[in-house]
Protein backbone atom coordinates (compact mmCIF):
# COMPACT_ATOMS: atom_id res chain seq x y z
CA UNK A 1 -44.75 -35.77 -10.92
CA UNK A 2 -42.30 -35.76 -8.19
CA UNK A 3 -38.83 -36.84 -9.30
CA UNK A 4 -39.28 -35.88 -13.06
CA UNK A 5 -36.93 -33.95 -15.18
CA UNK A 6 -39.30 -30.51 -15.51
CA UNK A 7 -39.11 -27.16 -17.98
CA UNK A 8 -40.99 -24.06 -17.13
CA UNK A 9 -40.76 -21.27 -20.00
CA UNK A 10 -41.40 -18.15 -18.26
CA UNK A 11 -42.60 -16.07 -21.41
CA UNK A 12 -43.20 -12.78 -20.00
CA UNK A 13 -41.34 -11.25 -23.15
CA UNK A 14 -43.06 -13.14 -25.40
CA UNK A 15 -42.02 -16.44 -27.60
CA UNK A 16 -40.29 -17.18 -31.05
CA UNK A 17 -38.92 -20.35 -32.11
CA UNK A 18 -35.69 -18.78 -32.05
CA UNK A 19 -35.90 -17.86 -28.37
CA UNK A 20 -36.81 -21.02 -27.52
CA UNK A 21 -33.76 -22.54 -28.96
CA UNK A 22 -31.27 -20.22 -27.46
CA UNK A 23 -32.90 -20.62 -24.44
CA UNK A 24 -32.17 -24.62 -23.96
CA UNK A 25 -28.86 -23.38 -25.48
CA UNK A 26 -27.98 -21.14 -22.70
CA UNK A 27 -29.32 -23.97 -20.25
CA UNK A 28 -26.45 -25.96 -21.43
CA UNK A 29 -27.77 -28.24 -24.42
CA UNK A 30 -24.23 -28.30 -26.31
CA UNK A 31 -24.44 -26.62 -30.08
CA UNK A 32 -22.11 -29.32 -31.94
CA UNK A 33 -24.33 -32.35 -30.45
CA UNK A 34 -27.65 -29.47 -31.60
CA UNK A 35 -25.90 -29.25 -35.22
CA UNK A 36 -24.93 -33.31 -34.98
CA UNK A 37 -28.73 -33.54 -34.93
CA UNK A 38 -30.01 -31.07 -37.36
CA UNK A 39 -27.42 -32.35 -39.84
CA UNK A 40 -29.67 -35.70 -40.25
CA UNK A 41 -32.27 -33.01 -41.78
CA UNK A 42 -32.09 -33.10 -45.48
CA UNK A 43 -31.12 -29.26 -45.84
CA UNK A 44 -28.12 -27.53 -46.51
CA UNK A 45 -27.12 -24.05 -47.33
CA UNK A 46 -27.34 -22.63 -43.79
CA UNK A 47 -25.41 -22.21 -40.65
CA UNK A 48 -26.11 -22.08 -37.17
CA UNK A 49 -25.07 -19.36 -34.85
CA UNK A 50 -25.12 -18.99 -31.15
CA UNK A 51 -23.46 -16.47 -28.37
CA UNK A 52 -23.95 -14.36 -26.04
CA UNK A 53 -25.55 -10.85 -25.91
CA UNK A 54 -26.85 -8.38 -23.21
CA UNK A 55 -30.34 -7.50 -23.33
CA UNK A 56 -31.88 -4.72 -20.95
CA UNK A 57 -28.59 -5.52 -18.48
CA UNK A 58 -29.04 -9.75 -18.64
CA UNK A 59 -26.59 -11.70 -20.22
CA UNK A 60 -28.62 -14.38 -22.54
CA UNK A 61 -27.62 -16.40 -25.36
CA UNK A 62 -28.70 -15.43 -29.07
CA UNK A 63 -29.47 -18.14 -31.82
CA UNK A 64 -29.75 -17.37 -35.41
CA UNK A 65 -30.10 -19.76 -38.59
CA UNK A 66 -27.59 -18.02 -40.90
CA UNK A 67 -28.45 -18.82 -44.92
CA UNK A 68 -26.20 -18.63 -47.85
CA UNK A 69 -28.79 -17.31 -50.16
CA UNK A 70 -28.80 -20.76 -51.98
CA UNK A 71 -32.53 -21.40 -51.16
CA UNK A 72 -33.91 -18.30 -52.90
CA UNK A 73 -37.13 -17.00 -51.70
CA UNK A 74 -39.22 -18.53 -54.53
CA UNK A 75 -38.00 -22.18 -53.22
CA UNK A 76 -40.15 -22.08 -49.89
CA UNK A 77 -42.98 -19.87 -50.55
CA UNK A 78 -44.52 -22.60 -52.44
CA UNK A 79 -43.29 -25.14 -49.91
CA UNK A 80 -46.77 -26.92 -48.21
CA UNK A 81 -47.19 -29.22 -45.58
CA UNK A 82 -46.40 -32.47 -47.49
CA UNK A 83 -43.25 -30.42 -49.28
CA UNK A 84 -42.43 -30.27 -45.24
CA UNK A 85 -43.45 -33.69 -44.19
CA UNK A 86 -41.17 -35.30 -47.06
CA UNK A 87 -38.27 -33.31 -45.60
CA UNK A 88 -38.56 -34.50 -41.88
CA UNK A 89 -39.46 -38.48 -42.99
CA UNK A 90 -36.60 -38.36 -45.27
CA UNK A 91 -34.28 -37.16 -42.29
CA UNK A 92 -32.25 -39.67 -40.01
CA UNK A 93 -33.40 -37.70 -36.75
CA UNK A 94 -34.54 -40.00 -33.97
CA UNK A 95 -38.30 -41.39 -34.30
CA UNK A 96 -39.41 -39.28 -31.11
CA UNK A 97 -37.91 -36.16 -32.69
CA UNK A 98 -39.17 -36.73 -36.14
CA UNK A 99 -42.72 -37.52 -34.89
CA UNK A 100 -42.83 -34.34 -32.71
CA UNK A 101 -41.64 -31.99 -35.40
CA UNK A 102 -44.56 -33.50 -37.87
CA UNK A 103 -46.81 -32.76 -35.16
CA UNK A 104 -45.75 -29.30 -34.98
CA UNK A 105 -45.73 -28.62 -38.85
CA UNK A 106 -49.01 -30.42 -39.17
CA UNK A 107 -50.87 -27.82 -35.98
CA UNK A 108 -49.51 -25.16 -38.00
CA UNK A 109 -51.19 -26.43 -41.03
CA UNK A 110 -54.22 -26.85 -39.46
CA UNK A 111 -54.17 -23.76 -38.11
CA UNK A 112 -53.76 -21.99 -41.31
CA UNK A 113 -56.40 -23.90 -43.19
CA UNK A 114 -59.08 -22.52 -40.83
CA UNK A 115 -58.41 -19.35 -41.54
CA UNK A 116 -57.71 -19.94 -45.26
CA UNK A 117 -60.80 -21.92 -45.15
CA UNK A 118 -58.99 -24.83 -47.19
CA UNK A 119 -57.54 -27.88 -46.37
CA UNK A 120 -54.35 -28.15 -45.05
CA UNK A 121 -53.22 -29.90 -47.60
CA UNK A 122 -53.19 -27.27 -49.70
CA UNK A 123 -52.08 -24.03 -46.82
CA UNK A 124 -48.30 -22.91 -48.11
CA UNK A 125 -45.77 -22.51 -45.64
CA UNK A 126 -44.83 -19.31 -46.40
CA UNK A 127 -42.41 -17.48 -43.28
CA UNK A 128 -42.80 -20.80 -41.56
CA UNK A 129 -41.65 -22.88 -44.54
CA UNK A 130 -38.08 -21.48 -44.81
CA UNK A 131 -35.07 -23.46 -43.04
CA UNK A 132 -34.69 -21.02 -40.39
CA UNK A 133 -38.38 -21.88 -39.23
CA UNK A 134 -37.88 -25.60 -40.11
CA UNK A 135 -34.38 -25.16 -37.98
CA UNK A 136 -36.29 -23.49 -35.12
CA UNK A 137 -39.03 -26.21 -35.13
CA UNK A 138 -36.57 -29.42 -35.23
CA UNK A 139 -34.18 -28.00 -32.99
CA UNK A 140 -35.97 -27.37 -30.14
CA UNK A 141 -37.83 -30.48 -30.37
CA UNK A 142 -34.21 -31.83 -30.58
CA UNK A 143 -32.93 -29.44 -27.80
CA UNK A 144 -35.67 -30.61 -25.13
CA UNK A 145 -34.97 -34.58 -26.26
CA UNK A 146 -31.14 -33.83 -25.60
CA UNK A 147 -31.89 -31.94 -21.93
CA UNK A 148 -33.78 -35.46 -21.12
CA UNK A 149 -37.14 -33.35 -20.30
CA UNK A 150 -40.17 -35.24 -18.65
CA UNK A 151 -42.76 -32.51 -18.78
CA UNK A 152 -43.23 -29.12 -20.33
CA UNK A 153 -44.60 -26.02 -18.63
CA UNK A 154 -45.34 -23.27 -20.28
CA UNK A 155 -46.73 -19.22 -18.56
CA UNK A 156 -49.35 -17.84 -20.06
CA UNK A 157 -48.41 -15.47 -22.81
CA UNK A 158 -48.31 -11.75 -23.48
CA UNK A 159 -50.40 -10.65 -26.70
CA UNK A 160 -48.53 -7.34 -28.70
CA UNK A 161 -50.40 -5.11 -30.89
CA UNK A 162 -50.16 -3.10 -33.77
CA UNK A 163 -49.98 -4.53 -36.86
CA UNK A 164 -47.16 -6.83 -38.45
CA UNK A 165 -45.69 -6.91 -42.30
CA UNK A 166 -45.61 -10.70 -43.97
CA UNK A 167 -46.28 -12.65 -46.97
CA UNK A 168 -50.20 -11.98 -46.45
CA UNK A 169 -49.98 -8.30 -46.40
CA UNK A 170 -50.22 -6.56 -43.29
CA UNK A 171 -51.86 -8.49 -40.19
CA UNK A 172 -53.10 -7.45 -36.89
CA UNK A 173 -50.79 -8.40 -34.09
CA UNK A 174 -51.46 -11.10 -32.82
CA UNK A 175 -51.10 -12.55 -36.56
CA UNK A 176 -54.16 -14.75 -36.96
CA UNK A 177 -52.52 -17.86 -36.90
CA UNK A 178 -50.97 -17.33 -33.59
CA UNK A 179 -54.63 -16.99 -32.31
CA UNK A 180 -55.74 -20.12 -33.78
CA UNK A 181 -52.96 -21.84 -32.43
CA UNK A 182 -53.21 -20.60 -28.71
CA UNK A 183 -56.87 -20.80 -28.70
CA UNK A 184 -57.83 -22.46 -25.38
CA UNK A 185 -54.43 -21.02 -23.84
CA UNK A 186 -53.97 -19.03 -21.57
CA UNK A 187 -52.96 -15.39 -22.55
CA UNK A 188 -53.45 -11.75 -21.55
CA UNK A 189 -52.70 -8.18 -23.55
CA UNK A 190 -49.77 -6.20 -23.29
CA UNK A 191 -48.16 -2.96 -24.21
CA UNK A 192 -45.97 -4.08 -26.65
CA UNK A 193 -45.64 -2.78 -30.00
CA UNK A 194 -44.85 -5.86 -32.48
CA UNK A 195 -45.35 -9.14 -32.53
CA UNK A 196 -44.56 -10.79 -29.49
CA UNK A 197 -45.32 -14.32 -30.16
CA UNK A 198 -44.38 -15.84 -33.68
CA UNK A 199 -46.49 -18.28 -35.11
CA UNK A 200 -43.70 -20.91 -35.02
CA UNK A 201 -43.09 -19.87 -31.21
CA UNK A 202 -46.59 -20.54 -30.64
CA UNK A 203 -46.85 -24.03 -32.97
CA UNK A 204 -43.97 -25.28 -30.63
CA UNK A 205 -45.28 -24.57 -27.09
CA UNK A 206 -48.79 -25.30 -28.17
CA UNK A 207 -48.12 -28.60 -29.41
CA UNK A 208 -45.47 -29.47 -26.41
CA UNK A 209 -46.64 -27.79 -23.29
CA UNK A 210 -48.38 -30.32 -21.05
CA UNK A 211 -49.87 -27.95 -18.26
CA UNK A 212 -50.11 -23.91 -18.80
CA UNK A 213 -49.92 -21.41 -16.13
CA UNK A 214 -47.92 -20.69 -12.89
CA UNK A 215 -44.65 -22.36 -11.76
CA UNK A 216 -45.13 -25.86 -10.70
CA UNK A 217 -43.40 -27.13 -7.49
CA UNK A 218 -39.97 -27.67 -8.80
CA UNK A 219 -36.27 -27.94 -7.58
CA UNK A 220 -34.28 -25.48 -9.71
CA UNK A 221 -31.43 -26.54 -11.46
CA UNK A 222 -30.48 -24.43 -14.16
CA UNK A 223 -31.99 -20.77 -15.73
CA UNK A 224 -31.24 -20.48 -19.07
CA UNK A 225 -32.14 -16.98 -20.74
CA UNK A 226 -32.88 -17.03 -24.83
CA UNK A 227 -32.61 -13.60 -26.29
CA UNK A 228 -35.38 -11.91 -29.29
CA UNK A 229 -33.60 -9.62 -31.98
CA UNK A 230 -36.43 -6.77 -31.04
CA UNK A 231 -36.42 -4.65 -27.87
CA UNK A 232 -39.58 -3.61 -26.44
CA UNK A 233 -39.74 -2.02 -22.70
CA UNK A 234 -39.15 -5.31 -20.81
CA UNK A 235 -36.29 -7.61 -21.48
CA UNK A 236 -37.24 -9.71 -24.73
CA UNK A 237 -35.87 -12.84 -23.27
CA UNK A 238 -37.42 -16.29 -22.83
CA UNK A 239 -36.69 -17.23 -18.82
CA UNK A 240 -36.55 -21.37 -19.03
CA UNK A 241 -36.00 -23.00 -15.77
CA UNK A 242 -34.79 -26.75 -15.46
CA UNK A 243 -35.23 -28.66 -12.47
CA UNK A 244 -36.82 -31.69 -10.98
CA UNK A 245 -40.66 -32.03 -10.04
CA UNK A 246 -41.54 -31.68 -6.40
CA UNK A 247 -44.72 -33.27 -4.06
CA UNK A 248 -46.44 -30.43 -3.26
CA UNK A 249 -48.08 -32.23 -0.31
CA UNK A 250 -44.39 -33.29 1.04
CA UNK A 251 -43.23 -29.23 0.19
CA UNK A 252 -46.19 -28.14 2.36
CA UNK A 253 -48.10 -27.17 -0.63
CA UNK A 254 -51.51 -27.57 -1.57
CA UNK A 255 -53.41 -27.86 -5.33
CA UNK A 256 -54.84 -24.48 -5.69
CA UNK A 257 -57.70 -23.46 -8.81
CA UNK A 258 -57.38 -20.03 -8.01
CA UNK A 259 -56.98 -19.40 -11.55
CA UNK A 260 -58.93 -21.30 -14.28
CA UNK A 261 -56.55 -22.92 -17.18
CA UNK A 262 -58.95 -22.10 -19.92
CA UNK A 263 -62.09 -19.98 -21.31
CA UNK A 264 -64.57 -22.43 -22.86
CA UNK A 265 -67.83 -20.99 -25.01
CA UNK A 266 -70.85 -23.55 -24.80
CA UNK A 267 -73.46 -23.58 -27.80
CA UNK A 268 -76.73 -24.87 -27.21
CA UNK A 269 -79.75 -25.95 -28.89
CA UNK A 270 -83.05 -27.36 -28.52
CA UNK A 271 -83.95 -29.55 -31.15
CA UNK A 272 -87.81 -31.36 -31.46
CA UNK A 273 -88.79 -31.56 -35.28
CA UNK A 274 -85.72 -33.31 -36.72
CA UNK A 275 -84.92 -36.91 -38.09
CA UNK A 276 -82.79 -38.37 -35.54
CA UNK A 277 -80.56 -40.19 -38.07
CA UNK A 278 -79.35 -36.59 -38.20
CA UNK A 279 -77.48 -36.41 -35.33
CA UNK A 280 -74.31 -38.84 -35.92
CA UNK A 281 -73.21 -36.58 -39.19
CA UNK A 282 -73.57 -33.52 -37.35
CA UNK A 283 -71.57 -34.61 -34.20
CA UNK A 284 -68.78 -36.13 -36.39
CA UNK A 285 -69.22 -33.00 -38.89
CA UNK A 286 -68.93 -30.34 -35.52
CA UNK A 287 -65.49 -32.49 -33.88
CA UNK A 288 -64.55 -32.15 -37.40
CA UNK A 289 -64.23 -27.95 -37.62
CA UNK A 290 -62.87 -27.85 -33.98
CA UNK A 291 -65.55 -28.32 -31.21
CA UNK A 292 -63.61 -30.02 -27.92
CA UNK A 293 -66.60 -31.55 -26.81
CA UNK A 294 -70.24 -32.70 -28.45
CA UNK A 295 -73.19 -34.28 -26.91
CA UNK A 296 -76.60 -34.45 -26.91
CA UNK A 297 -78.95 -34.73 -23.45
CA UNK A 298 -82.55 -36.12 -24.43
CA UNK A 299 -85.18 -33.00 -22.92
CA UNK A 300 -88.79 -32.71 -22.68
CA UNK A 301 -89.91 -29.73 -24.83
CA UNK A 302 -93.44 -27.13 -24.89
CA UNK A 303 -96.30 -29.92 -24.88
CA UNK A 304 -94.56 -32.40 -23.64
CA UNK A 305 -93.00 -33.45 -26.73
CA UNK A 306 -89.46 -35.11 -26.64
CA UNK A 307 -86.59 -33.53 -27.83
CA UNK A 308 -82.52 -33.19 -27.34
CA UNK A 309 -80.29 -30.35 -26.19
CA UNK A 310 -77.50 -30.18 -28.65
CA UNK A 311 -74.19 -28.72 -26.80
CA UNK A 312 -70.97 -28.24 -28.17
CA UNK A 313 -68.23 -26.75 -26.48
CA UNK A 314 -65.63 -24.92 -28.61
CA UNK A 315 -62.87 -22.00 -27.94
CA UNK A 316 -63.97 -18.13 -28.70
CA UNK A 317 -61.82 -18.07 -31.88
CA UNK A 318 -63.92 -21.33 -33.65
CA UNK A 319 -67.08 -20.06 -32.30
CA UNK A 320 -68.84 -18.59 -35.77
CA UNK A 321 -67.51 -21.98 -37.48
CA UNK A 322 -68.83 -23.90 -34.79
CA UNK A 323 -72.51 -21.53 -35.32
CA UNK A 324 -72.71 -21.66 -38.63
CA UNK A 325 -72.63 -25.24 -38.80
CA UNK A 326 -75.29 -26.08 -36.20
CA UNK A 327 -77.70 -23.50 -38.42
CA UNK A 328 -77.14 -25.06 -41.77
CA UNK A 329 -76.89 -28.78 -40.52
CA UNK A 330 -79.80 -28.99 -37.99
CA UNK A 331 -83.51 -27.64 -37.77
CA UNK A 332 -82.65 -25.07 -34.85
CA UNK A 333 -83.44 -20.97 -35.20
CA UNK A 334 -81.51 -19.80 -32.29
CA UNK A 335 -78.52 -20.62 -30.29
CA UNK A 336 -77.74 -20.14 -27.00
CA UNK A 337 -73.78 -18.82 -26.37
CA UNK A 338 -72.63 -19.64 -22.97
CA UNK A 339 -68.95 -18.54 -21.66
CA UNK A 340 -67.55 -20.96 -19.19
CA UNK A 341 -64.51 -21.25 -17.30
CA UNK A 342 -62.80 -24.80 -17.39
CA UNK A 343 -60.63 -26.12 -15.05
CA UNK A 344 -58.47 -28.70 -16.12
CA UNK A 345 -55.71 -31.08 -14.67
CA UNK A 346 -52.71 -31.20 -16.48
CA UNK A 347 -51.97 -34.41 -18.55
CA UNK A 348 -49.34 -36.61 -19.51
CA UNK A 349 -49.78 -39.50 -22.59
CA UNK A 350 -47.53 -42.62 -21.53
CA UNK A 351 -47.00 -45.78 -23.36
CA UNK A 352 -47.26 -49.43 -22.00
CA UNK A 353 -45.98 -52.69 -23.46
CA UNK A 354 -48.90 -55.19 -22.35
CA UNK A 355 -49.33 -59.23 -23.99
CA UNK A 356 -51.45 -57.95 -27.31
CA UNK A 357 -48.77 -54.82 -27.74
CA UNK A 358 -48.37 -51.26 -27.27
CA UNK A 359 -50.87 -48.97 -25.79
CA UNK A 360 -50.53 -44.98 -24.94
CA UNK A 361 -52.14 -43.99 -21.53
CA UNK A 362 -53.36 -40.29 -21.32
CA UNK A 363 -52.72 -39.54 -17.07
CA UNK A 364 -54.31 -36.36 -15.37
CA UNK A 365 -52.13 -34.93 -12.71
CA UNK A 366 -53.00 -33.53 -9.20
CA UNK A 367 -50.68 -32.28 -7.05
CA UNK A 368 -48.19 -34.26 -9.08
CA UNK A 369 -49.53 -37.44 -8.76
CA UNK A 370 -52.27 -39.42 -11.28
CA UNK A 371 -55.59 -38.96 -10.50
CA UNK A 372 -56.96 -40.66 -13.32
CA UNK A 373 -55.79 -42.78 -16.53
CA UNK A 374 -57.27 -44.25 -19.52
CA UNK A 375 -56.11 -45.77 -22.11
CA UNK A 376 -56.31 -44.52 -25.62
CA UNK A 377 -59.39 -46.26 -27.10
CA UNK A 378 -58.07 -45.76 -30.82
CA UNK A 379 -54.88 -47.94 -30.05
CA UNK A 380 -57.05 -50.47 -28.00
CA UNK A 381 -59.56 -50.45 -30.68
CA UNK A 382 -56.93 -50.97 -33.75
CA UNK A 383 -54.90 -53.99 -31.72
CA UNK A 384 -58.34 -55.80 -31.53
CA UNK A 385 -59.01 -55.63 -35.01
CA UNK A 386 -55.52 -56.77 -35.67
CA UNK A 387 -55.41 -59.87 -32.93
CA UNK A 388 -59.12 -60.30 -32.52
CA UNK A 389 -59.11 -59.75 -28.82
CA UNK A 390 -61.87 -58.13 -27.60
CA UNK A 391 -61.56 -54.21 -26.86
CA UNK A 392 -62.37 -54.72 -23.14
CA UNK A 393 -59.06 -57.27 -22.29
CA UNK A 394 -56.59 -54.75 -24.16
CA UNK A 395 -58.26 -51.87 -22.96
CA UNK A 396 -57.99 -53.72 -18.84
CA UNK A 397 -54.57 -54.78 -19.49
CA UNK A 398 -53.05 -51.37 -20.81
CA UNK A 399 -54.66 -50.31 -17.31
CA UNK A 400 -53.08 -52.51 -15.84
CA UNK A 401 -49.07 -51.73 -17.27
CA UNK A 402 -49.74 -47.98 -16.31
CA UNK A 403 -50.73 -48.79 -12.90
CA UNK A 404 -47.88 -51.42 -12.37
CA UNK A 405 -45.32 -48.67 -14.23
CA UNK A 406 -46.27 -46.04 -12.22
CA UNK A 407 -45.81 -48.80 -8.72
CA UNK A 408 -42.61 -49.73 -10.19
CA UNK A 409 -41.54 -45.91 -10.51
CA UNK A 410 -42.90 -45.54 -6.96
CA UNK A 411 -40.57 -48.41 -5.35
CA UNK A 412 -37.07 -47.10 -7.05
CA UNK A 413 -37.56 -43.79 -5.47
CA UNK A 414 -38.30 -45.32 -2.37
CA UNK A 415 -35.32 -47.78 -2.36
CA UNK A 416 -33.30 -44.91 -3.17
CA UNK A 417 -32.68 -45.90 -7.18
């Protein structure tokens, strides 16, 4: 939106989480207020280092968690997502940090069980249980709070290849939870031998990035450049760009969808010969192993007898899941695999304070301003079982706050505040 406070992570290198860091670092986020922050973590036995190194003729800043060997190996290979949660609720870092950094550590989870098949629960952190990936994690969370950052843009991201050496064994590059976790994302192969994104450096921009692609109108401010410890034959540097958001229509620009955010697959079936009770466990059962999207369209089938066109819309990587599930839980034989391309507009979540409490808003963007808003019907949903309200008054007057926020935020700028 115009006015707001906007980072742009130009990964043409790749990402890790310890780019990402040194990147806000060389933007000008201050390491003594970083370490003031991480020190709230209940962890010791490491140090943090930062300064400056040349890589392929570009001076960059470096960041490395530095241990002191007194959390031996053993102590986080068993660590698993609870082990994890406990340590971030226990911290004292500010509520919008903490709840970031458990949303980060729980996609990873996630990401893991699917390909563990097991629930995530259960998945142990193995690299990304150690501090340094717990540092990474928290500290660019923290990093992007400190730099006062409205909205997150990230490019799409080169895939390396080859084959990479970790607690599984060896793994294809990209490492399979790296794929789970930018499924939907936009990303493209490249020459690189090695990994080029980490799993933590995709867990972070995955989970933060509002919008994905090119670089949004914006009024530069500050580069910063984080440096990787590899080399390949570009740079390996992180470009981040800080800056303020501009109206495209006021910069002469137009919206363009010249290039589609996302690959979707659609699944369809026909389905006549199957008890109709059927259909609310499967939909709930399909959201459950990943689908974005469910529904049913009532059809009229070979002798004109009634039936429904089952479609669920899913990313490439949780398509056999997705397949698999359809077979065993309905009556269907065959499948129909569609690849789409999905535009989408890039979304913000806000929260409003209205009379019956608080409410997030998810807003779509175009061309930097909202084209549409709803609230979320969860929160709406839980307040009216707490107040008895009805659903429809919380849900009108969460619409409402946005709408008189967003006139509010409207008049400053034009009064010059």
């Amino acid at each position: 939106m115009p006015g707001d406070r906007v980072l742009y992570f130009d990964c043409f290198a790749g990402a890790g989480g310890d780019m990402i860091v040194a990147s806000l670092l060389d933007l000008g986020l201050e390491l003594e207020r970083l370490k003031g922050e991480l020190s709230k973590l209940p962890l010791e036995g490491y140090a943090l280092e930062a300064k400056k190194v040349i890589k392929s003729g570009f001076s960059a800043t470096g960041f490395e968690v530095v241990t002191d060997g007194r959390e031996h190996v053993h102590c986080h290979k068993e660590r698993k997502l609870n082990d994890i949660l406990f340590i971030l609720e226990e911290s004292r870092l500010a509520p919008e940090i903490k709840e970031k950094s458990i949303a980060i550590f729980r996609r990873l989870a996630a990401a893991e069980a699917g390909i563990h098949g097991k629930p995530a629960e259960e998945v142990h952190f193995h690299e990304v249980g150690a501090i340094d990936a717990i540092i990474d994690v928290v500290g660019a969370v923290a990093g992007i709070h400190q730099l006062e950052v409205d909205r997150i843009i990230v490019s799409p991201l080169p895939m390396g290849r080859g084959f990479v050496q970790c607690s599984h064994g060896t793994l294809p590059v990209p490492a399979p939870a790296v794929v789970e976790l930018l499924a939907g994302k936009p990303v493209y192969g490249s020459e690189h031998n090695g990994e080029t994104v980490t799993p933590t450096g995709a867990a972070i921009l995955s989970t933060l990035a509002s919008a994905w692609g090119k670089m949004p109108p914006m009024t530069i401010q500050k580069v910063g450049y984080g440096a990787g410890t590899r080399d390949f034959e570009v740079p390996n540097l992180i470009r981040a760009f800080l800056g303020t958001g501009v109206d495209p229509e006021e910069a002469g620009l137009h919206e363009r969808f010249s290039d589609p955010v996302e690959t979707v697959i659609e699944l369809q079936a026909n389905i006549d010969d199957m008890n109709p009770e059927f259909y609310d466990h499967i939909l709930d059962t399909l959201f459950a192993k990943g689908a974005l999207d469910v529904f049913l369209t009532p059809v009229y089938m070979k002798k004109n007898r009634p039936g429904v066109l089952l479609t669920a819309l899913c990313t490439d990587y949780g398509k056999d899941e997705l397949l698999k599930t359809i077979f065993l839980e309905t009556s269907t034989i065959g499948v129909r695999v569609i690849r789409k391309e999905r535009y989408c507009l890039p979304r913000q979540i806000v929260s409003v304070v209205t009379e019956f409490g608080e409410v997030r808003v998810k807003e779509a963007l175009l061309n930097g301003r909202v084209a549409n808003r709803a609230p979320e019907y969860s929160d709406c949903k839980m307040i009216a079982a707490e107040t008895g309200v009805p659903v429809r008054e919380i849900y009108n007057a969460a619409l409402r706050a946005a709408i008189d926020n967003q006139s509010g935020k409207e008049g400053d700028e034009n009064n010059g505040c």
